[in-house]
Protein backbone atom coordinates (compact mmCIF):
# COMPACT_ATOMS: atom_id res chain seq x y z
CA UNK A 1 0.00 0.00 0.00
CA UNK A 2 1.15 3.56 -1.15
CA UNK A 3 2.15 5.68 1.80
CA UNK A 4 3.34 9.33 1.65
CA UNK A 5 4.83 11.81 3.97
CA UNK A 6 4.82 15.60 3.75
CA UNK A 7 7.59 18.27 5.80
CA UNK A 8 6.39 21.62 6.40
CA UNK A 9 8.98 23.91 7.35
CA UNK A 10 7.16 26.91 8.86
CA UNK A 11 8.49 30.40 9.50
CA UNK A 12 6.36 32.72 11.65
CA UNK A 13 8.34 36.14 11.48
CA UNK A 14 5.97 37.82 13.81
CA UNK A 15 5.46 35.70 16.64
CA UNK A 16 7.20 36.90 20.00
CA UNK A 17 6.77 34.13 22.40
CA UNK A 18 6.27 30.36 22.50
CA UNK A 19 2.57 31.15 23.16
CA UNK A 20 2.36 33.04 19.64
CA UNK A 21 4.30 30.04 17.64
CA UNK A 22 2.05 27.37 19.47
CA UNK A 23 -0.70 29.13 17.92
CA UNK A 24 0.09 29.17 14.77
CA UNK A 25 1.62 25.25 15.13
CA UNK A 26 -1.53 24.40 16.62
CA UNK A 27 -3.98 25.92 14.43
CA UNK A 28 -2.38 24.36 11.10
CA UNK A 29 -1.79 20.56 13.04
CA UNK A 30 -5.92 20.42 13.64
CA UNK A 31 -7.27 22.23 10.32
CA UNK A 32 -4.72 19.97 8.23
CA UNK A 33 -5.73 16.66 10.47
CA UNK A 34 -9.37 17.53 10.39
CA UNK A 35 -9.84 18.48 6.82
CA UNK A 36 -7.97 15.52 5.31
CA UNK A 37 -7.84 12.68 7.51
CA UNK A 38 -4.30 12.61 8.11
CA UNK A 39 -1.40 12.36 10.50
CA UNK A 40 0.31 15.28 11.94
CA UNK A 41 3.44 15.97 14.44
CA UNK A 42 5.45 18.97 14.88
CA UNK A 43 9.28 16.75 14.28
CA UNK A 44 11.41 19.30 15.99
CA UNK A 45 11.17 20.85 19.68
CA UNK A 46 10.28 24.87 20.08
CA UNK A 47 14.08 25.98 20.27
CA UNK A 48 13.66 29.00 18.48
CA UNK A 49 9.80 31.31 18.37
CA UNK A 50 10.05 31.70 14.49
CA UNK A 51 10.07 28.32 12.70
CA UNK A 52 8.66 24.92 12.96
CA UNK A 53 8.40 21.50 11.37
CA UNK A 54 5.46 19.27 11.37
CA UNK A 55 4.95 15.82 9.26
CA UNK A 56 2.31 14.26 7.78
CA UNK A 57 1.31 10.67 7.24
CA UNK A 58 -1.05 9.49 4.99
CA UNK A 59 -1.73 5.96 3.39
CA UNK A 60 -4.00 4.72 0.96
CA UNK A 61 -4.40 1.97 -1.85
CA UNK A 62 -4.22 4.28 -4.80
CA UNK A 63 -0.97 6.05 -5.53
CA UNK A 64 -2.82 8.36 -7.63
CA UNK A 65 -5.22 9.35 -5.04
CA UNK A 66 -2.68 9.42 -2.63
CA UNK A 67 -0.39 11.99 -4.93
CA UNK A 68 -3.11 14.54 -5.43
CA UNK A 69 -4.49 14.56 -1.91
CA UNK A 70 -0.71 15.33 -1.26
CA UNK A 71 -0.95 18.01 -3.49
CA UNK A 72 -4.15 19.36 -2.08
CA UNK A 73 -2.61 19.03 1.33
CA UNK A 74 -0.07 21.30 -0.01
CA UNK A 75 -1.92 23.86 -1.37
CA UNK A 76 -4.24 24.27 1.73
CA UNK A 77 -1.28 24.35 4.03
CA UNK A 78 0.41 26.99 2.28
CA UNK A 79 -3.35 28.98 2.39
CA UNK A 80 -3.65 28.52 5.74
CA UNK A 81 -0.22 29.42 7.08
CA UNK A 82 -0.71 32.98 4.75
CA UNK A 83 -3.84 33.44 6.78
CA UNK A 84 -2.08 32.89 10.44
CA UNK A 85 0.59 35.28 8.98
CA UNK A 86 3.43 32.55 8.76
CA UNK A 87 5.02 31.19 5.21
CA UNK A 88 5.83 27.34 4.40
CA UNK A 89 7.58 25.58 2.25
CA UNK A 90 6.82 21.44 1.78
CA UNK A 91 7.98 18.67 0.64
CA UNK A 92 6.73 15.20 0.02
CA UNK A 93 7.46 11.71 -1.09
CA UNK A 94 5.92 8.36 -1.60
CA UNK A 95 7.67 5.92 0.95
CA UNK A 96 8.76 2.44 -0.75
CA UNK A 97 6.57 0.15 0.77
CA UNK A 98 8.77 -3.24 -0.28
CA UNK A 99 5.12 -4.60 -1.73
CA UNK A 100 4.16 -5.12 -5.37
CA UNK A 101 0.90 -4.40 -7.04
CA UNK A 102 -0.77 -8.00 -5.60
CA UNK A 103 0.35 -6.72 -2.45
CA UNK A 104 2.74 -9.69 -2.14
CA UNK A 105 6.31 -9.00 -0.72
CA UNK A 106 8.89 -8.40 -3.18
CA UNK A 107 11.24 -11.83 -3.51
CA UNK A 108 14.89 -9.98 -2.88
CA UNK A 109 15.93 -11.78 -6.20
């Protein structure tokens, strides 16, 4: 089964405090895990008030489903962060998932 993972690399110029970063962490973890049925986790610990990373997790059986709800993911993120006053950039990838289309392992030769 197809999985992919997305990095979001956020940088919130304005925020001041850990309270104002959480915020803006926050706010784009639930409307992203909410509005697609994904996973989310900020990957790095608040060492610094401007700039985050979160993941996201998502699996399905179609690999073309899969790539365009990553690219819808994408899109929204980037909307939202604009709206909480922070800018992204993201990444993603399809993870090899050692299975072939029967969903059989792979023999190793």
């Amino acid at each position: 089964m197809p999985v992919a993972v997305m990095i979001l690399e956020i940088r919130i110029e304005h925020a001041h405090s850990l309270k104002d970063r959480r915020q803006v962490v926050r706010s784009l973890k639930d409307k992203l895990a909410h509005g697609f049925n994904v996973s989310v986790a900020e990957l790095d610990e608040a060492l610094t008030w401007q700039s985050a990373t979160l993941g996201i997790a998502a699996i399905s059986r179609s690999r073309d489903y899969l790539g365009g709800q990553m690219r819808e993911i994408e899109s929204a993120a980037v909307r939202i962060a604009g709206g909480l006053g922070a800018e992204l950039t993201a990444s993603w990838e399809f993870l090899d998932d050692g299975l072939d289309g029967d969903g059989l392992e792979d023999s190793p030769g």
